[in-house]
Protein backbone atom coordinates (compact mmCIF):
# COMPACT_ATOMS: atom_id res chain seq x y z
CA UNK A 1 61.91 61.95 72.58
CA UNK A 2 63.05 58.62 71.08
CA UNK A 3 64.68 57.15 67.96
CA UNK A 4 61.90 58.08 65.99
CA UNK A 5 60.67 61.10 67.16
CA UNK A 6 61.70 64.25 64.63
CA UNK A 7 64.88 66.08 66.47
CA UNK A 8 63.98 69.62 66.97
CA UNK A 9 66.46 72.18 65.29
CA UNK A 10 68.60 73.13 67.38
CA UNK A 11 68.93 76.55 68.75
CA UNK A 12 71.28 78.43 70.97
CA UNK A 13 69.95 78.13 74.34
CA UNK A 14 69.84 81.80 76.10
CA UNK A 15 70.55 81.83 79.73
CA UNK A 16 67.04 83.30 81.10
CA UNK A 17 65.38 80.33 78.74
CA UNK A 18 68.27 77.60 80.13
CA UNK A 19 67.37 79.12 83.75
CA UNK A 20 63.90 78.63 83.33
CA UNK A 21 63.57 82.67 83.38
CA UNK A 22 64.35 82.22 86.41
CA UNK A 23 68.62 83.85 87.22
CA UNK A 24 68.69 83.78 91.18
CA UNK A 25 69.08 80.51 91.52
CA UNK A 26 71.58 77.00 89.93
CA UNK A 27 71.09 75.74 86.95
CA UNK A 28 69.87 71.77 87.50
CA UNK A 29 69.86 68.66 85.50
CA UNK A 30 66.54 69.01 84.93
CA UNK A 31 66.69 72.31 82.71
CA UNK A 32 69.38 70.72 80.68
CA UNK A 33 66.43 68.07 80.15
CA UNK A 34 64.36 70.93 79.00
CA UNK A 35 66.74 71.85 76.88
CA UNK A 36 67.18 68.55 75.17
CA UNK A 37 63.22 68.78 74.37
CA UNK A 38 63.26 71.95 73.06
CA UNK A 39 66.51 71.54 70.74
CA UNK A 40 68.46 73.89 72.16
CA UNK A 41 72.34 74.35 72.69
CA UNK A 42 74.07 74.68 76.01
CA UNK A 43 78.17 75.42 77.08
CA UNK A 44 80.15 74.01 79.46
CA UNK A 45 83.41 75.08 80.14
CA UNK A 46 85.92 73.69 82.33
CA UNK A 47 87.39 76.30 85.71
CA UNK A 48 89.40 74.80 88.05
CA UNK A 49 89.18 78.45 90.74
CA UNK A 50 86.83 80.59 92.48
CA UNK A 51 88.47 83.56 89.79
CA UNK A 52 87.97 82.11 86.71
CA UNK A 53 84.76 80.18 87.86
CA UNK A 54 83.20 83.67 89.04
CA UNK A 55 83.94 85.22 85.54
CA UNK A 56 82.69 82.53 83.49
CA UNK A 57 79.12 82.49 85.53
CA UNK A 58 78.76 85.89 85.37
CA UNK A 59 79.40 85.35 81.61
CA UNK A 60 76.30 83.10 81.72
CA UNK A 61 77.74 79.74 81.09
CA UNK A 62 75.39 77.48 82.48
CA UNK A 63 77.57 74.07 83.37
CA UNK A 64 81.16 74.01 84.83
CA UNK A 65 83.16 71.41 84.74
CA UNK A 66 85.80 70.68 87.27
CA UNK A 67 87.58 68.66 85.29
CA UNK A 68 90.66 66.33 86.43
CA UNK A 69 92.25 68.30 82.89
CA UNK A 70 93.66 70.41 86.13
CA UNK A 71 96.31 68.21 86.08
CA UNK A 72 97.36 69.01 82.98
CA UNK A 73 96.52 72.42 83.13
CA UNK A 74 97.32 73.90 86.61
CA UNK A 75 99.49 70.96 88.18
CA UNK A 76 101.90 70.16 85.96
CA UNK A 77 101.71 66.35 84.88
CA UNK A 78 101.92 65.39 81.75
CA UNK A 79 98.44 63.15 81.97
CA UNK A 80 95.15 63.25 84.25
CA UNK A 81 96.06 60.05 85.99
CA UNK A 82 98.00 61.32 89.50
CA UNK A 83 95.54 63.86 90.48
CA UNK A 84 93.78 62.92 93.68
CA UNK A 85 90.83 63.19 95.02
CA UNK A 86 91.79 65.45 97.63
CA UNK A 87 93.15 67.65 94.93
CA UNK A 88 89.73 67.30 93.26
CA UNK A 89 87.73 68.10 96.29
CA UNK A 90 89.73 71.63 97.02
CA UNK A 91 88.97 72.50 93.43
CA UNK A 92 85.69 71.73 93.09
CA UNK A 93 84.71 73.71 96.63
CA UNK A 94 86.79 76.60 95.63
CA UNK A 95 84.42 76.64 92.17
CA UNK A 96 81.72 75.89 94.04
CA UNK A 97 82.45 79.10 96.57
CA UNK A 98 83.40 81.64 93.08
CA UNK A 99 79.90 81.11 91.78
CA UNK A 100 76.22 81.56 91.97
CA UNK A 101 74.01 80.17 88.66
CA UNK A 102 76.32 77.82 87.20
CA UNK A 103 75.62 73.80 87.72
CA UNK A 104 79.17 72.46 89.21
CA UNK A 105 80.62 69.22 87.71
CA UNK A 106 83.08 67.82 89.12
CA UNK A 107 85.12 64.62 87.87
CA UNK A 108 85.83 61.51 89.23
CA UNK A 109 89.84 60.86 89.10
CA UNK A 110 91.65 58.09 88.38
CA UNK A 111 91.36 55.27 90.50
CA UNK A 112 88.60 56.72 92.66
CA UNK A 113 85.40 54.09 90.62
CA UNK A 114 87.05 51.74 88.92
CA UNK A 115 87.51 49.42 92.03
CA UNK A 116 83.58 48.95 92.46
CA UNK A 117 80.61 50.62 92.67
CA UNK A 118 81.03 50.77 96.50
CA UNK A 119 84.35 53.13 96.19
CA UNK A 120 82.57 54.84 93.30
CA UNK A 121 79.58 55.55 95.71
CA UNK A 122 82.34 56.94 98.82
CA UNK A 123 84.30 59.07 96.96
CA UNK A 124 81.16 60.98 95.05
CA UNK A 125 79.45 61.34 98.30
CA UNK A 126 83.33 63.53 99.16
CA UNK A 127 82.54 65.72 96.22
CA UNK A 128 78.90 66.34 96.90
CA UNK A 129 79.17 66.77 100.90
CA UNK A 130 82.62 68.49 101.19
CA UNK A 131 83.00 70.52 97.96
CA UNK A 132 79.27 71.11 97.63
CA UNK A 133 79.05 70.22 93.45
CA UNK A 134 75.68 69.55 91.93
CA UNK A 135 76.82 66.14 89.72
CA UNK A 136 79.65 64.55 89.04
CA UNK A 137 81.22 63.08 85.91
CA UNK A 138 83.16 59.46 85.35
CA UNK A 139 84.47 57.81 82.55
CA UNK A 140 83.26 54.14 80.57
CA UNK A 141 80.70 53.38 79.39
CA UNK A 142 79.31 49.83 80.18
CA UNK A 143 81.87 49.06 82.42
CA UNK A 144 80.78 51.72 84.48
CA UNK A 145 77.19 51.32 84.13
CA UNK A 146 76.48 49.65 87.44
CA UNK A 147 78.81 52.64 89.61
CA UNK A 148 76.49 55.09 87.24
CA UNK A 149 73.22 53.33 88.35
CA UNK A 150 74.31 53.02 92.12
CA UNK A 151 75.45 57.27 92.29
CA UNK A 152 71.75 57.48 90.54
CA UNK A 153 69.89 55.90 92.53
CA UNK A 154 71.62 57.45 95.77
CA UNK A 155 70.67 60.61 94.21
CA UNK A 156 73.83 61.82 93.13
CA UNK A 157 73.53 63.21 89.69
CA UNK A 158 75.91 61.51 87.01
CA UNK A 159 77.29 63.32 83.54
CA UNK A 160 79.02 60.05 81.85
CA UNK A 161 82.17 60.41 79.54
CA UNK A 162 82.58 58.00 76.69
CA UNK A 163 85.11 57.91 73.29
CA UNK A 164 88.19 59.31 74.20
CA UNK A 165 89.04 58.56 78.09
CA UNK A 166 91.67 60.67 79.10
CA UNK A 167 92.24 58.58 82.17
CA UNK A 168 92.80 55.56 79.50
CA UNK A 169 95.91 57.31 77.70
CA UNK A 170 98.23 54.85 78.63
CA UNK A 171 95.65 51.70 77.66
CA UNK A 172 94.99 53.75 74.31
CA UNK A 173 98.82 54.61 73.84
CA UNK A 174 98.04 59.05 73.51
CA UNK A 175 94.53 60.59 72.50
CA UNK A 176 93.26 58.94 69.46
CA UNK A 177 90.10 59.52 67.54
CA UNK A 178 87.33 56.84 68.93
CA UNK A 179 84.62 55.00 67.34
CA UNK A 180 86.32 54.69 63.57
CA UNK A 181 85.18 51.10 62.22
CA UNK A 182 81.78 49.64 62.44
CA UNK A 183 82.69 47.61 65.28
CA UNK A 184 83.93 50.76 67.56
CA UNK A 185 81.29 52.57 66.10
CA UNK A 186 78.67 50.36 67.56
CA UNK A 187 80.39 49.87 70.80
CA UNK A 188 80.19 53.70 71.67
CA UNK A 189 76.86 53.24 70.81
CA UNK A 190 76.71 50.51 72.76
CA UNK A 191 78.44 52.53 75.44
CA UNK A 192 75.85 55.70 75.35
CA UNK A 193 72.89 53.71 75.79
CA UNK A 194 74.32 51.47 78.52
CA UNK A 195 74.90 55.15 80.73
CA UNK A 196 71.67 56.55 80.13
CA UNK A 197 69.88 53.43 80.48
CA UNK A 198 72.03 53.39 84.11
CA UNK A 199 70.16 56.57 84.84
CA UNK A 200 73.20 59.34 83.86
CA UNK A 201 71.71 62.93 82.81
CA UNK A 202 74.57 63.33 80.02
CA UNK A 203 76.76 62.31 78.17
CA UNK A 204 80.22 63.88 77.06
CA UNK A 205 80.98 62.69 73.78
CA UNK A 206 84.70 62.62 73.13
CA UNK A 207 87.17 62.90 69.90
CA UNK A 208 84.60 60.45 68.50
CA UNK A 209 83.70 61.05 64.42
CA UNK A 210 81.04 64.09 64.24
CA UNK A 211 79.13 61.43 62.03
CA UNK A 212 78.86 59.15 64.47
CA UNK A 213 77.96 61.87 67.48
CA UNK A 214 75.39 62.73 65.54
CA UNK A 215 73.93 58.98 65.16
CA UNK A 216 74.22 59.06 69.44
CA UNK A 217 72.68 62.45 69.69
CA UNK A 218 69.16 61.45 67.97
CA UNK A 219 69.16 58.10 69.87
CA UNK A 220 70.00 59.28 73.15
CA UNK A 221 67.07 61.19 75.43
CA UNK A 222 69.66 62.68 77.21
CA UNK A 223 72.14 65.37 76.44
CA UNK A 224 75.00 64.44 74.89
CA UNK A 225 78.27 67.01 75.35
CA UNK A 226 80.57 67.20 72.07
CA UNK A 227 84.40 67.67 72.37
CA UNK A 228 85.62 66.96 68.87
CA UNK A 229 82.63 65.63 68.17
CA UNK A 230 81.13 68.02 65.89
CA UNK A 231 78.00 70.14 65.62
CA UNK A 232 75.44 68.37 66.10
CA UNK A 233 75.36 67.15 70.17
CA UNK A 234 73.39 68.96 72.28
CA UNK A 235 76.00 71.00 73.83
CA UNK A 236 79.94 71.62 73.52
CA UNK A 237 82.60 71.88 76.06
CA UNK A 238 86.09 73.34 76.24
CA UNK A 239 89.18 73.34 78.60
CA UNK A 240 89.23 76.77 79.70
CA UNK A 241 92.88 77.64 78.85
CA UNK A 242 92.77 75.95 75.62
CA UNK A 243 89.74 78.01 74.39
CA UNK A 244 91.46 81.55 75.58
CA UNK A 245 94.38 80.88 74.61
CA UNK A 246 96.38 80.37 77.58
CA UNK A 247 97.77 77.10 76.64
CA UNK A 248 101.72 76.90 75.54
CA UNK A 249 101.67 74.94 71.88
CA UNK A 250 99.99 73.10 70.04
CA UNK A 251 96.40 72.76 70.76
CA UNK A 252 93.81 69.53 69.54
CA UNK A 253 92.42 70.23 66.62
CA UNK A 254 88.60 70.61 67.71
CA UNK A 255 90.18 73.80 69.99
CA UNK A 256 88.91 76.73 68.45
CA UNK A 257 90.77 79.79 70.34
CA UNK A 258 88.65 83.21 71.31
CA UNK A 259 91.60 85.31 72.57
CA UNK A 260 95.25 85.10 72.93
CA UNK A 261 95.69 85.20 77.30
CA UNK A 262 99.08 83.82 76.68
CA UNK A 263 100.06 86.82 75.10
CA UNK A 264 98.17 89.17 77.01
CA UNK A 265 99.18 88.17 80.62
CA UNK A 266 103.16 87.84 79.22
CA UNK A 267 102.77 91.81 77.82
CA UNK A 268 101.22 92.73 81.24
CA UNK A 269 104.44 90.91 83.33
CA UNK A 270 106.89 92.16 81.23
CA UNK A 271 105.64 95.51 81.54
CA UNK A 272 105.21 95.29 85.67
CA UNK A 273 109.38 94.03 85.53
CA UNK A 274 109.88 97.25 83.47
CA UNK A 275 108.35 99.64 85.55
CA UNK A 276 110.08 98.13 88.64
CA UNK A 277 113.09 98.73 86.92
CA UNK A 278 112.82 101.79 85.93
CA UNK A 279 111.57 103.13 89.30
CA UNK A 280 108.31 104.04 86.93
CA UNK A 281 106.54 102.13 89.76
CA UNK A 282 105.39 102.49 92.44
CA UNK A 283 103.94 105.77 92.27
CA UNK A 284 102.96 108.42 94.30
CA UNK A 285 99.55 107.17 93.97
CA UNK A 286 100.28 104.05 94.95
CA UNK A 287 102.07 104.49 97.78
CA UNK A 288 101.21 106.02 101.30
CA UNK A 289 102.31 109.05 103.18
């Protein structure tokens, strides 16, 4: 497919056609390919343990992303910039371990490419050898063309991440919308092409104008992955405990919520302390004689 080939209407992608009919073994970058040619829509969520990593496999979600969002989610900081790569290789293996179909992405943190390609190529080889993931993901576009192109051709599968660089918050002064203005707008454009042309097998499209995503979907042969990006990329992604609710506050705006966690996990604790009070547990059934 090209520029000026028709885009097939999209469809939503079912796991036995994403798997190739085939469910007893990973999902590759080569069925998202397929997918891309055939118009249809993939998910991607983000699990950063074996748990939640087992539930959404077994809930058919063909690509997991470890992302570096851990940080924000599980660790603590306020950005994604002080996770390590250590920290990135224990959560990738421990995804990796929780799950059977799923292709495993796991990101690049901060400061683990942007030296050169060289450290680029070291720490990726980390995340395929010791945790055992299937790609990995960085950020930039051209400027991280030549790291892309290097991972590629050491045959080390690349997803690339362009728009809204979470690792660039403090360059971009918080999380605004990318690629507003003709000249940004070409440069993502610029950006997209520059990754696939590098050899990367997606593209996550980020807080960029749905417009715009659009424009980069039909250009691009490769997937591109929408996060505020709109409908019409070839596939969406969510952090986890944004989309079920388990995050405290506000939310992006692109966040659409499926359940309420938050609330359900706080009912279930506050119960537990109750019954513990109470002496309404333990039991006799659970407890032995």
């Amino acid at each position: 497919m090209n520029a000026s080939s028709p885009t097939p209407a999209p469809t939503q992608a079912s796991t036995a056609t994403l798997y190739g009919g085939v469910t007893n073994r990973r999902v590759t970058v080569r069925d998202l390919a397929a997918a891309k040619q055939r118009g249809e829509r993939w998910s991607m969520l983000t699990a950063y343990d074996a748990l939640t990593g087992g539930v959404f496999d077994e809930a058919g979600i063909p690509v997991l992303l470890v992302g570096d969002s851990a940080g924000n989610c599980h660790l603590g900081y306020e950005t994604t910039v002080p996770v390590t790569m250590d920290q990135m290789v224990m959560l990738s293996a421990a995804v990796v371990r929780g799950t059977k179909r799923a292709l495993i992405v796991a990101d690049m943190p901060f400061g683990s490419y942007q030296e050169s390609p060289a450290q680029a190529m070291r720490n990726a080889v980390r995340l395929m050898q010791e945790a055992g993931v299937g790609a990995i993901k960085l950020e930039g576009g051209e400027r991280s063309a030549r790291s892309i192109e290097l991972l590629v051709e050491a045959g080390i599968p690349v997803m690339a991440h362009i728009g809204l660089t979470p690792q660039s918050v403090h360059a971009f002064g918080g999380y605004p919308v990318q690629g507003r203005g003709d000249e940004a707008a070409h440069q993502l454009l610029r950006d997209a092409k520059a990754v696939q042309q590098a050899g990367a097998f997606a593209v996550v499209l980020e807080a960029v104008p749905a417009e715009l995503a659009a424009q980069a979907t039909e250009q691009l042969t490769i997937p591109t992955v929408g996060i505020g990006a709109g409908v019409d990329t070839d596939a969406q992604v969510l952090v986890w405990t944004d989309m079920a609710g388990m995050t405290a506050g506000r939310v992006p705006k692109f966040v659409k919520q499926y359940a309420d966690l938050r609330a359900v996990l706080g009912g279930a604790a506050r119960e537990f302390a109750a019954d513990v009070s109470s002496g309404a547990f333990p039991a006799p059934e659970h407890s032995f004689s």
